[in-house]
Protein backbone atom coordinates (compact mmCIF):
# COMPACT_ATOMS: atom_id res chain seq x y z
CA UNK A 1 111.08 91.58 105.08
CA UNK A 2 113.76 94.10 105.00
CA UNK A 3 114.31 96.24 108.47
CA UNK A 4 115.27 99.97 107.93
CA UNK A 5 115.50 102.56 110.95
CA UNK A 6 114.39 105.56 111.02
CA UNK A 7 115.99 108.68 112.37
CA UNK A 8 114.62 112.16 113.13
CA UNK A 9 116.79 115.20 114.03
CA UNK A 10 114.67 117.91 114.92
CA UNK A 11 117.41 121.12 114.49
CA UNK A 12 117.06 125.04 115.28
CA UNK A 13 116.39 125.55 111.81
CA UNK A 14 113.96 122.90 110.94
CA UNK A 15 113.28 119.07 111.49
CA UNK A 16 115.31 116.09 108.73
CA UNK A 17 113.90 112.34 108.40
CA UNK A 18 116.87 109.94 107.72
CA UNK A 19 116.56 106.57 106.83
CA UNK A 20 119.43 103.41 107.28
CA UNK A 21 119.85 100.19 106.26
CA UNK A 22 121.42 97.13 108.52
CA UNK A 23 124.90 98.28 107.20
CA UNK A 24 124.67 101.88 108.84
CA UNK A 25 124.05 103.44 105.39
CA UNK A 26 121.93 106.66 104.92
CA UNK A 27 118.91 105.41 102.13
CA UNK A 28 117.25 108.74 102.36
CA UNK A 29 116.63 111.81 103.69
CA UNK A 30 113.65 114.10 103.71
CA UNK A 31 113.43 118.09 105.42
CA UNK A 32 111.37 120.92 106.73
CA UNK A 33 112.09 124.35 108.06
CA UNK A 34 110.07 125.95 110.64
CA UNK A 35 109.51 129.27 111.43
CA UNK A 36 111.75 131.50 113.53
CA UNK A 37 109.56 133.55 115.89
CA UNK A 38 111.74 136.95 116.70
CA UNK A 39 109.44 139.56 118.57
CA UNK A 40 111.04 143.19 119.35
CA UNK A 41 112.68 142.08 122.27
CA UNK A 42 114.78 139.47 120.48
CA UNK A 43 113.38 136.50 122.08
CA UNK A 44 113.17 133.54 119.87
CA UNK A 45 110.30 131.26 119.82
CA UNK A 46 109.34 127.85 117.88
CA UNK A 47 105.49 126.95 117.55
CA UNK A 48 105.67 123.18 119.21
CA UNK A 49 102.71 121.81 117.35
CA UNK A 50 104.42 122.75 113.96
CA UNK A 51 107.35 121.05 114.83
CA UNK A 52 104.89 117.71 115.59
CA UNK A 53 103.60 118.01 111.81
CA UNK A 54 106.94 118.42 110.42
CA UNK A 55 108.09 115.56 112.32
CA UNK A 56 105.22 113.54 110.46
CA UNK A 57 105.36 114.68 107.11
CA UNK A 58 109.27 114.28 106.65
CA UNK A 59 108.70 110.80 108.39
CA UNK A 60 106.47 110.20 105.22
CA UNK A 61 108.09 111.93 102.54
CA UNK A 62 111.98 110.13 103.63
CA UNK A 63 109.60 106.91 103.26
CA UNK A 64 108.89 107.05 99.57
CA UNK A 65 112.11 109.26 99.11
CA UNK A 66 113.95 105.71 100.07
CA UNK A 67 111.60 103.30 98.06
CA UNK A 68 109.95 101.60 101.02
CA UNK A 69 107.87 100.21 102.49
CA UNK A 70 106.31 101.78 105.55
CA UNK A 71 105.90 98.61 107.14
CA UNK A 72 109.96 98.02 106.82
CA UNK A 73 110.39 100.78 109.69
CA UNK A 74 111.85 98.58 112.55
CA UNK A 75 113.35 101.13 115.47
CA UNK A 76 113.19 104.63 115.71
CA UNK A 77 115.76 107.44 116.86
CA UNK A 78 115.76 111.35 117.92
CA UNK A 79 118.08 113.97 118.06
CA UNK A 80 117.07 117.22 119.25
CA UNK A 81 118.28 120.83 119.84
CA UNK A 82 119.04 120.63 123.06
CA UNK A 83 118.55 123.41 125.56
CA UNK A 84 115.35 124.71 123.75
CA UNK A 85 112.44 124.63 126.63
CA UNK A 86 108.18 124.10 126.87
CA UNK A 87 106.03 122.81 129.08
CA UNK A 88 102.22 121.53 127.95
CA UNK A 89 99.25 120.02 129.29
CA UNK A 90 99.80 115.95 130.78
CA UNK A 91 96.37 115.36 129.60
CA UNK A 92 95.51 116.95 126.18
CA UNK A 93 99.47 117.48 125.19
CA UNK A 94 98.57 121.25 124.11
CA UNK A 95 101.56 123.36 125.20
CA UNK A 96 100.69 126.18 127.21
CA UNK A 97 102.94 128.72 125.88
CA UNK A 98 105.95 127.93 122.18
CA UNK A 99 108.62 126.37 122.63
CA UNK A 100 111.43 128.64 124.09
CA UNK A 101 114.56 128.39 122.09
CA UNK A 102 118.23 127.69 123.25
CA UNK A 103 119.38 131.11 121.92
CA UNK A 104 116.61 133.12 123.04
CA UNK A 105 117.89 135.10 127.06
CA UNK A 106 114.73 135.97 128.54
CA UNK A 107 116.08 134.44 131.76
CA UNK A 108 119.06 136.44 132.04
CA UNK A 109 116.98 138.57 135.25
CA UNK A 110 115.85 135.32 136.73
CA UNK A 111 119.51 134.19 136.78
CA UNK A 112 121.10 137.31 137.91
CA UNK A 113 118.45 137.35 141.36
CA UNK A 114 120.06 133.80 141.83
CA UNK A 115 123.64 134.61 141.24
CA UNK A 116 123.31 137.59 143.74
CA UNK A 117 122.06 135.19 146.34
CA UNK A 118 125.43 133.49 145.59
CA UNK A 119 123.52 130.41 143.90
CA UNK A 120 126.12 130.25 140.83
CA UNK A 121 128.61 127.85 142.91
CA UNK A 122 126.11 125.28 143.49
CA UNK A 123 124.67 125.12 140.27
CA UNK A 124 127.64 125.06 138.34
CA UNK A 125 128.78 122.10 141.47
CA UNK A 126 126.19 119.82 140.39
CA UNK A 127 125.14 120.42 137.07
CA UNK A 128 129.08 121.06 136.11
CA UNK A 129 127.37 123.90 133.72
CA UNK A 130 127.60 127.54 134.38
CA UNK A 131 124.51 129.62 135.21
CA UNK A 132 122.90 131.26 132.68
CA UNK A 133 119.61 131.79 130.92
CA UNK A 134 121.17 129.58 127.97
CA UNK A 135 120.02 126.42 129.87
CA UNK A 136 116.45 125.57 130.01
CA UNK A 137 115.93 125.87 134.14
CA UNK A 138 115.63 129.77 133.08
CA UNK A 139 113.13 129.07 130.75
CA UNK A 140 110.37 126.68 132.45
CA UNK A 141 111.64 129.24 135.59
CA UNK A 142 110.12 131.88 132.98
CA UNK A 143 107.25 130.12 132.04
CA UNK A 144 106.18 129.81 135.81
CA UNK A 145 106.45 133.00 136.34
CA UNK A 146 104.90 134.40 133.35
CA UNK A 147 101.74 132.30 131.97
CA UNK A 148 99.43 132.53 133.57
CA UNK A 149 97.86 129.48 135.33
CA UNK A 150 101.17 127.30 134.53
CA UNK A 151 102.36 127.23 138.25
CA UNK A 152 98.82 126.20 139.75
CA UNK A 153 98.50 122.84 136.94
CA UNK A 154 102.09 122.08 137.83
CA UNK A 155 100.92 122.17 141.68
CA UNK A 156 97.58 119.92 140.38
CA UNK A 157 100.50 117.73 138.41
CA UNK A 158 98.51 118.37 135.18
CA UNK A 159 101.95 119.47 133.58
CA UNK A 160 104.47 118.54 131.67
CA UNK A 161 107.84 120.02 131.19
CA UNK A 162 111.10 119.26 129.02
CA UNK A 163 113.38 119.63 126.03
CA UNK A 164 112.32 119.32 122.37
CA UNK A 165 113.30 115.12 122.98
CA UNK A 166 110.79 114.99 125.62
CA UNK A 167 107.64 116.52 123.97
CA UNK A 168 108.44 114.30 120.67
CA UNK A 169 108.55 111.17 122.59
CA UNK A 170 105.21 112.35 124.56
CA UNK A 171 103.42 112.84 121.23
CA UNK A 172 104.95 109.77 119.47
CA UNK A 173 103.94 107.61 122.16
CA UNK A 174 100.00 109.41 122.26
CA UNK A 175 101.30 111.01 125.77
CA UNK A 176 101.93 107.72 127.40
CA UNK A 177 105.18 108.13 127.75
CA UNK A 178 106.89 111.51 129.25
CA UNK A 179 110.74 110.81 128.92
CA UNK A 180 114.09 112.31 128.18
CA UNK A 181 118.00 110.99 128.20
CA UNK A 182 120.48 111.29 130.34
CA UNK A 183 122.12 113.86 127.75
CA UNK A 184 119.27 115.96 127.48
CA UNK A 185 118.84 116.10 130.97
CA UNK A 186 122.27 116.70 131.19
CA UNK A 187 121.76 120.42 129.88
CA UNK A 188 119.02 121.23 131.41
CA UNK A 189 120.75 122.68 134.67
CA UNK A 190 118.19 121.04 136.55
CA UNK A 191 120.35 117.41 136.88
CA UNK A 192 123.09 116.47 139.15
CA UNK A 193 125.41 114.85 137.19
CA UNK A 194 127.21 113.12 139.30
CA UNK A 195 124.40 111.14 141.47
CA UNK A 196 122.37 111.35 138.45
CA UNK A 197 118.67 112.39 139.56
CA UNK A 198 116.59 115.68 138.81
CA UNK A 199 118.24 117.83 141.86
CA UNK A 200 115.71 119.07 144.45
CA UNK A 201 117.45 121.61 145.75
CA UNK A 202 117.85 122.99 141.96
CA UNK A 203 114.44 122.52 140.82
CA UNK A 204 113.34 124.64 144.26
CA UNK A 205 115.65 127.16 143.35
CA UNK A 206 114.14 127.93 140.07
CA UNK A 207 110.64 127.48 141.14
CA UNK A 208 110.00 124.32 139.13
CA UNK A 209 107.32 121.51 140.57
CA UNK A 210 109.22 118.30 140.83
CA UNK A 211 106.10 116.16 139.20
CA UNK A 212 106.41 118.28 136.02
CA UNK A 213 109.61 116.72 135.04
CA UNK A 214 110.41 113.48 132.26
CA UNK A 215 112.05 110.34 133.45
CA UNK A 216 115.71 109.87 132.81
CA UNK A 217 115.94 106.63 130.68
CA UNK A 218 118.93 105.47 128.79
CA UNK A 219 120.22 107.34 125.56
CA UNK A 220 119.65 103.57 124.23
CA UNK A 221 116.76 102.81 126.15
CA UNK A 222 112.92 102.09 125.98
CA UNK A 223 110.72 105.19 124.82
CA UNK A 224 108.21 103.27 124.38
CA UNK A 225 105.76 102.37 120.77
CA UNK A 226 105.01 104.93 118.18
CA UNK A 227 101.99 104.42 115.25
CA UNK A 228 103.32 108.10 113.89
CA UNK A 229 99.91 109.31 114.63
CA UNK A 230 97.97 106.58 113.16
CA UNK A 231 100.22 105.72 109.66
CA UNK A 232 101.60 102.57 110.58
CA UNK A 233 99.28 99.44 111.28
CA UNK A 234 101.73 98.02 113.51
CA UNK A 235 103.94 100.46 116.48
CA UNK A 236 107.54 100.60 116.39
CA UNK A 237 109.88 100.89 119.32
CA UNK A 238 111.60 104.40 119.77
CA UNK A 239 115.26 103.26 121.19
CA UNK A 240 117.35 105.91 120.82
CA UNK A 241 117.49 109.76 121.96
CA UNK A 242 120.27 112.15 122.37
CA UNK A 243 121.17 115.55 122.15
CA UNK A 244 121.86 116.63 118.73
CA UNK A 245 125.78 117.57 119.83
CA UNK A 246 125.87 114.33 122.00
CA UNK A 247 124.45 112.39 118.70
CA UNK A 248 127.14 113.73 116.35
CA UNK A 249 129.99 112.38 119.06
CA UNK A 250 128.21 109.12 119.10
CA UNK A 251 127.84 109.12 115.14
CA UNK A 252 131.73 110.17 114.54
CA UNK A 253 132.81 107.01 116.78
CA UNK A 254 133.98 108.75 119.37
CA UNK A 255 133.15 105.67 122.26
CA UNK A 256 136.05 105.57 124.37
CA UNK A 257 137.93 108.64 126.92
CA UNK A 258 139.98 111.24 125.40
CA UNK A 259 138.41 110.90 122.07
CA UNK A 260 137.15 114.53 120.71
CA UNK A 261 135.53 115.94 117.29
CA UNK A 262 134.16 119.51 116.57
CA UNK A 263 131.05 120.40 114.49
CA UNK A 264 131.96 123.46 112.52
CA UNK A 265 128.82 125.33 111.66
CA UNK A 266 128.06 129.10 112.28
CA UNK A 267 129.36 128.49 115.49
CA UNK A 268 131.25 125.12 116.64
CA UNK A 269 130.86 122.69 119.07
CA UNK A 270 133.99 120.90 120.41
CA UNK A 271 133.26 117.47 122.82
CA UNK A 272 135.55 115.49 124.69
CA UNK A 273 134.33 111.44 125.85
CA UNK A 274 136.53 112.07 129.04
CA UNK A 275 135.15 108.64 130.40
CA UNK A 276 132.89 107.55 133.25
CA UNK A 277 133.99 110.27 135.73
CA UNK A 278 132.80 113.92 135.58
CA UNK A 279 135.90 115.83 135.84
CA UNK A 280 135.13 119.49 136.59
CA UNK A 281 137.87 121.02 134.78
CA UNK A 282 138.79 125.07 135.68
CA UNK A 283 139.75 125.93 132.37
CA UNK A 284 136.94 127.65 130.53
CA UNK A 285 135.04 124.27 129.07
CA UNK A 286 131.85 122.70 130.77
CA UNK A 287 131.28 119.46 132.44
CA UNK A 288 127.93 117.30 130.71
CA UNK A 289 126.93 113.18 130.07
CA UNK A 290 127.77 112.15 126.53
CA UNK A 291 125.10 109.76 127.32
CA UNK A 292 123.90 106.75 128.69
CA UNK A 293 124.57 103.76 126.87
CA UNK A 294 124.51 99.74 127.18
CA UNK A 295 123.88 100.28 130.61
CA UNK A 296 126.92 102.92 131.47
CA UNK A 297 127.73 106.26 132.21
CA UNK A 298 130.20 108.24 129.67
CA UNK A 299 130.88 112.05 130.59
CA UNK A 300 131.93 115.10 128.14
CA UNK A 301 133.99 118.57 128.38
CA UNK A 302 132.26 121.05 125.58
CA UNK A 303 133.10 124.42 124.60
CA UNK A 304 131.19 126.16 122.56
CA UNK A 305 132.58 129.05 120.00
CA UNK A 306 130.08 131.77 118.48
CA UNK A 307 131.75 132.85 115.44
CA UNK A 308 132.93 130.38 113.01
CA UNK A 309 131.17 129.64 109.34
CA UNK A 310 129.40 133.48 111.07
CA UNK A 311 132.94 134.84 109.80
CA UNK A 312 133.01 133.62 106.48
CA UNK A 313 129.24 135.21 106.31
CA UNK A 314 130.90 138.48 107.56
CA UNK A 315 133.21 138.65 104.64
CA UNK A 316 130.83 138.02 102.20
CA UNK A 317 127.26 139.93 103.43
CA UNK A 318 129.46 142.83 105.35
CA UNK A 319 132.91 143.81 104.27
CA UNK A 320 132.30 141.72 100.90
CA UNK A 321 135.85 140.40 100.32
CA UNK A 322 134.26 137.55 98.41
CA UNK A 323 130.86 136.75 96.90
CA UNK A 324 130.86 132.49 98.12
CA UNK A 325 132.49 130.85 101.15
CA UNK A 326 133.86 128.66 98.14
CA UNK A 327 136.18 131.16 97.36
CA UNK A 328 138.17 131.28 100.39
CA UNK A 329 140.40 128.22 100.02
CA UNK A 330 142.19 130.13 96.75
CA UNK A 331 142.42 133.60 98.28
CA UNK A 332 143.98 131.86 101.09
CA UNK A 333 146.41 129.49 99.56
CA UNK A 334 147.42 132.68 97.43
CA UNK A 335 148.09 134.88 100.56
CA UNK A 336 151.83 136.15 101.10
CA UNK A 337 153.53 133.24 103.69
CA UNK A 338 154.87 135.66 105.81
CA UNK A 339 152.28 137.96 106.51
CA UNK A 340 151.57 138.47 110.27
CA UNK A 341 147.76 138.89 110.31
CA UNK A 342 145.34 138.09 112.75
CA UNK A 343 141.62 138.22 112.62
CA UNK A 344 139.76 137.70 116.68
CA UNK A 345 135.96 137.34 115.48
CA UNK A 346 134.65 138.90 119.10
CA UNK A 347 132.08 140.82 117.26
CA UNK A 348 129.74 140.06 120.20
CA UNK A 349 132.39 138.81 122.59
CA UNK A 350 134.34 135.92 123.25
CA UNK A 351 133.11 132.36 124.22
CA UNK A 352 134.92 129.17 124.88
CA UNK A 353 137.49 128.67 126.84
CA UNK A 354 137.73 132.65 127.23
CA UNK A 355 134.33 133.54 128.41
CA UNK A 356 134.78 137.19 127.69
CA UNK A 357 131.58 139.10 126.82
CA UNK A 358 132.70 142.41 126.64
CA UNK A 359 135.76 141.58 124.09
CA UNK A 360 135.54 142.99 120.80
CA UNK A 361 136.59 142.01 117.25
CA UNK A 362 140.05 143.03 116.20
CA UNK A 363 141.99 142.76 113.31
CA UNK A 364 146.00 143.31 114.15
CA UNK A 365 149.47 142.80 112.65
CA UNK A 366 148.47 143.81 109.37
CA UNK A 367 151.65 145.11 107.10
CA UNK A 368 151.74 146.42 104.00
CA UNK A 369 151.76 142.90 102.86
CA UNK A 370 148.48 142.52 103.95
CA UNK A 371 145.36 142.71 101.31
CA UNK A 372 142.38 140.55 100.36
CA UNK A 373 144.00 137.78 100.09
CA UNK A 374 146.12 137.53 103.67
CA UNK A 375 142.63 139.18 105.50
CA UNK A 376 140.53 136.26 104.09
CA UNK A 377 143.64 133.43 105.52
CA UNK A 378 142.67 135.47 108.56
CA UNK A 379 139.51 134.78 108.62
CA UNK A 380 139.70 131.04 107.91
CA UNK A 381 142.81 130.82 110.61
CA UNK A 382 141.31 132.03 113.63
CA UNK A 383 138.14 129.54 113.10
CA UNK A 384 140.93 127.06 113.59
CA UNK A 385 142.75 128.97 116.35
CA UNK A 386 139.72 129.09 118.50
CA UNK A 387 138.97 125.36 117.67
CA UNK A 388 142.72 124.89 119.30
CA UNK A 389 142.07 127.00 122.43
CA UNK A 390 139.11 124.80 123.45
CA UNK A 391 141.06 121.25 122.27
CA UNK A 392 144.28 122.48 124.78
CA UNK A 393 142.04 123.44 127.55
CA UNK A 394 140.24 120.40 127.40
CA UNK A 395 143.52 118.17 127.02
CA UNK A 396 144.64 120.33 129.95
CA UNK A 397 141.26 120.07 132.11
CA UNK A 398 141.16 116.30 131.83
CA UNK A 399 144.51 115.43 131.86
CA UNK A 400 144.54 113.26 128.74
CA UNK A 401 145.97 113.77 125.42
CA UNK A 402 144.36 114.00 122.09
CA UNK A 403 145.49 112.08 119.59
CA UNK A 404 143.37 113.17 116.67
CA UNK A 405 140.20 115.68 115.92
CA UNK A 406 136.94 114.28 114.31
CA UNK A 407 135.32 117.10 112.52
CA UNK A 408 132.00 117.54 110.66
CA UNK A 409 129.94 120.40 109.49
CA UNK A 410 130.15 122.88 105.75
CA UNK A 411 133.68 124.52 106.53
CA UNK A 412 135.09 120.62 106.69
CA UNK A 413 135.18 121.17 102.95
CA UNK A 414 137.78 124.00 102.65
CA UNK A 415 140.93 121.67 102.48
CA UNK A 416 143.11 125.08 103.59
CA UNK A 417 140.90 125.15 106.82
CA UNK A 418 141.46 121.72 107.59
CA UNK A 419 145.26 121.61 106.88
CA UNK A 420 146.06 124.88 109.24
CA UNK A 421 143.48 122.77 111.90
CA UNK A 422 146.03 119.83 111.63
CA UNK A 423 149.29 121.84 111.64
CA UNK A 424 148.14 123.88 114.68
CA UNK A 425 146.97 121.10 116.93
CA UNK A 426 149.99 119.03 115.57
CA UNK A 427 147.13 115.99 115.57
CA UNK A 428 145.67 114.22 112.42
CA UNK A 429 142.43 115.51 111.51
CA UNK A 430 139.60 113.05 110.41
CA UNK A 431 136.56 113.96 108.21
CA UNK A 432 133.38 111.32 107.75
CA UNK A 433 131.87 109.93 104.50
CA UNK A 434 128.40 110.98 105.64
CA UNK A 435 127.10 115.29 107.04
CA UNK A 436 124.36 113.53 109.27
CA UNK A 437 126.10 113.04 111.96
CA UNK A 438 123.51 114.06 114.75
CA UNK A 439 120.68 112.13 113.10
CA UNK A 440 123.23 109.32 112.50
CA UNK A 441 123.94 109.27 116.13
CA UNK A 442 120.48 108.85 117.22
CA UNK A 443 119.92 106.12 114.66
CA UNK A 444 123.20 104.13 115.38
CA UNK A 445 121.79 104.27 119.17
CA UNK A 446 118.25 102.77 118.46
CA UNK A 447 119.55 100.27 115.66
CA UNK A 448 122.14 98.99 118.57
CA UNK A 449 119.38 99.26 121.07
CA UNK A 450 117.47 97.27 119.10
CA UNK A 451 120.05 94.39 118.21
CA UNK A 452 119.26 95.39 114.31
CA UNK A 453 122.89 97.09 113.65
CA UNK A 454 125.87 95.92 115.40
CA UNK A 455 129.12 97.83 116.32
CA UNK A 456 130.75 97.42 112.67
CA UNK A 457 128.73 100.25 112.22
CA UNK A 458 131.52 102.62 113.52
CA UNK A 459 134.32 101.10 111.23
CA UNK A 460 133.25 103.19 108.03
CA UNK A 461 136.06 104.58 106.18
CA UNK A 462 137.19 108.29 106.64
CA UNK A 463 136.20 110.54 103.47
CA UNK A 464 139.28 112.30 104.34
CA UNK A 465 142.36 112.60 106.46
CA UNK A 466 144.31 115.99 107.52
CA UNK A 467 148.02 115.13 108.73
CA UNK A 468 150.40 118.17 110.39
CA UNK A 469 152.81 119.44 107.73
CA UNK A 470 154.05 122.75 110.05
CA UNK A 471 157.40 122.72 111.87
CA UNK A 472 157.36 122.71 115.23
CA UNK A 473 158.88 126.48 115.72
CA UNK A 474 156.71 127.93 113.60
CA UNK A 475 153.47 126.24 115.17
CA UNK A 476 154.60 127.95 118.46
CA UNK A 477 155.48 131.53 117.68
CA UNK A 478 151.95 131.86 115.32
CA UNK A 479 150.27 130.30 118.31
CA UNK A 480 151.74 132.93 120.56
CA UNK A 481 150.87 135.74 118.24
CA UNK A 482 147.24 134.24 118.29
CA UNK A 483 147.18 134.71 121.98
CA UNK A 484 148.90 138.00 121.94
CA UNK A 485 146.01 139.09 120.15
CA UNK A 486 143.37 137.42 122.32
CA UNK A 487 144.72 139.22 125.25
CA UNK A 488 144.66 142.63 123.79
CA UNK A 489 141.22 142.80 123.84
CA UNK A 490 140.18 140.18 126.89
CA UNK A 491 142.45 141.30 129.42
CA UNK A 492 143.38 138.11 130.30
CA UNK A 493 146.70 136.31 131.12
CA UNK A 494 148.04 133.25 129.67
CA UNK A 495 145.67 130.45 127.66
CA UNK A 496 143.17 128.95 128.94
């Protein structure tokens, strides 16, 4: 009998079923969106229980999408949105309040109390993560706090609490198994990452019962069996689970220290492997686990960046300088050479490695060169220019060089974008065959967890390859003018 894994990445936006074979190649892949739940005070909700059926019913429809068998499914994998927060009942697995998402700040008052007690120091100390209502120890701190009856059944240890992983694995497993990874746990702000246990101290701090918490297993480790709710005759073993950021650095090969790729989506995510040290670096990027894998310990520097493919959706739904993203590479490569401007997308402040909410768009050094054409190559630059801050702060932080960028995500497609990325970080920049690359993270975990793939899986050819073209001079004085501009409207001194 052929032996397939399966693969589910359950995303902000909705929950994909991906399907390999032996080789490491995707067979198929199925999807459903779930509903956004936005109430008037901009919190952001996701119902848990439709995020169970989804998982199910793309689980199914991937299955005949591929053209097998189910009865071929041999290991399963999960990647998960990662700081998004709920807490449900140990016994009947009904949540007791949705699913609070990453995005949504409802803890932003529970975190302030704590950083006027002076708390910030200690959290960001052992969790190497600054505090904020971003990470989930704000949320299940809300949830406490707010619905009603949750504190007294996490005092009877009747609940359960956790990350998206966590309550997948719980209902995969018919609630016998309440788990997460070290990655996962990583984020929560509830994990000391350097002795590697749920933190007392931290969960007291937040008001969070110790029992109500998953076991830390390896990102390769046992999850336990899944049926998928009764469709297969015979359980499979669940061996892999990461973080869907921590999956796409595992997917795109990046194993050993000093190794780094960015996702480029509406925002971006830029990771570092820096190893099996933490290093707590002072320059504006955060300290997490990559993961836990055959057995050892592999830390990360992230920065995240809130306006990247956003900008291209600027130009297009608000100052409409072009009617498709698609059109940007032209207008760009048709700009004047010499024309001096910049584009900072702070349109609701600054993130990585500045950390600057107050800053505010700009556009500057516009001449009477400057049109459509040379505001679009804007645009499209400073996506790259903020990928660079966070790549030199990290290089900085950590002390080791970079000696190429792995990228994924929609913009990877504009071959302008990715040549300016190149010249700017004077580094090659590499681009996979396959999009997947959180789902084929999670997948490439279980498969090696399970012995069915082996590590040739990672020696896949590159779809393409970005090499630096700039001079050296040049490189340095647009840099500068980049950080000119930064400054302007942040305040601060010098790079990150």
């Amino acid at each position: 009998m052929n032996r397939y894994v399966l693969s589910v990445d359950q995303s902000t936006q909705g929950t994909k079923a991906l399907i390999f074979d032996r080789n490491g190649k995707i067979l198929g892949r199925a999807d459903l969106l779930h509903r956004q739940i936005i109430n008037d005070k901009g919190w952001v909700e996701h119902d848990p229980e439709e995020i169970w059926r989804n998982t199910l019913q793309v689980i199914r429809d991937v299955t005949e999408k591929a053209g097998i068998r189910k009865e071929e499914l041999a290991v399963m994998g999960i990647s998960n949105q990662r700081e998004t927060s709920l807490c449900w009942n140990r016994r009947t697995g009904t949540p007791v309040y949705n699913a609070i998402v990453w995005q949504c700040a409802r803890g932003a008052e529970i975190c302030a109390s704590l950083e006027e007690r002076g708390a910030g120091e200690t959290v960001r100390r052992k969790t190497g993560l600054p505090l904020s209502p971003y990470f989930p120890a704000a949320k299940l701190a809300w949830i406490f706090r707010h619905v009603d009856g949750a504190r007294e059944a996490a005092e009877r240890g009747e609940l359960c609490a956790g990350t998206v992983d966590s309550w997948l694995v719980y209902r995969l497993t018919g609630g016998r198994r309440h788990q997460t990874d070290y990655s996962n746990a990583s984020r929560t702000q509830l994990f000391d990452i350097t002795n590697l246990r749920w933190d007392r101290d931290l969960l007291e701090m937040f008001g969070i019962h110790p029992s109500c918490m998953p076991e830390v297993t390896d990102s390769d480790g046992d999850f336990g069996e899944t049926d998928l709710d009764g469709w297969l005759d015979t359980p499979i073993p669940i061996r892999g689970v990461l973080g869907d950021s921590h999956g796409a650095l595992f997917g795109q090969g990046c194993l050993k220290k000093g190794m780094i790729k960015a996702t480029y989506g509406t925002g971006s995510s830029v990771m570092m492997n820096i190893g099996e040290k933490p290093v707590f670096a002072d320059t504006g990027v955060v300290t997490s686990l990559a993961w836990k894998i055959g057995g050892k310990v592999h830390y990360v520097l992230e920065g995240n960046i809130n306006y990247t493919g956003a900008v291209i959706s600027w130009l297009k739904d608000d100052v409409r300088l072009i009617s498709s993203p698609g059109e940007t590479e032209a207008l760009a490569l048709a700009a004047v050479p010499g024309d001096t401007c910049i584009l900072v997308p702070a349109f609701t402040g600054l993130g990585a490695p500045w950390w600057n909410s107050e800053a505010r768009a700009v556009l500057c050094g516009m001449t009477r060169t400057t049109g459509r054409n040379e505001i679009v190559r804007a645009a499209l630059d400073c996506i790259a220019w903020q990928i660079t801050d966070i790549v030199k702060a990290m290089a900085s932080g950590s002390g080791t060089a970079v000696s190429e960028l792995r990228v994924d995500g929609g913009p990877t497609r504009n071959a302008y974008l990715m040549q300016f990325q190149s010249d700017v970080l004077n580094i090659p920049v590499r681009i996979p065959e396959a999009e997947e690359l959180s789902g084929i993270g999670a997948a490439y975990a279980a498969g090696l967890g399970a012995g069915l793939l082996d590590a040739s899986v990672f020696d896949r050819p590159f779809r393409k390859e970005y090499r630096p073209a700039m001079a050296g001079e040049v490189r340095e004085s647009r840099y500068q003018a980049w950080l000119s501009a930064v400054r302007m409207i942040c305040g601060q001194k010098g790079s990150r």
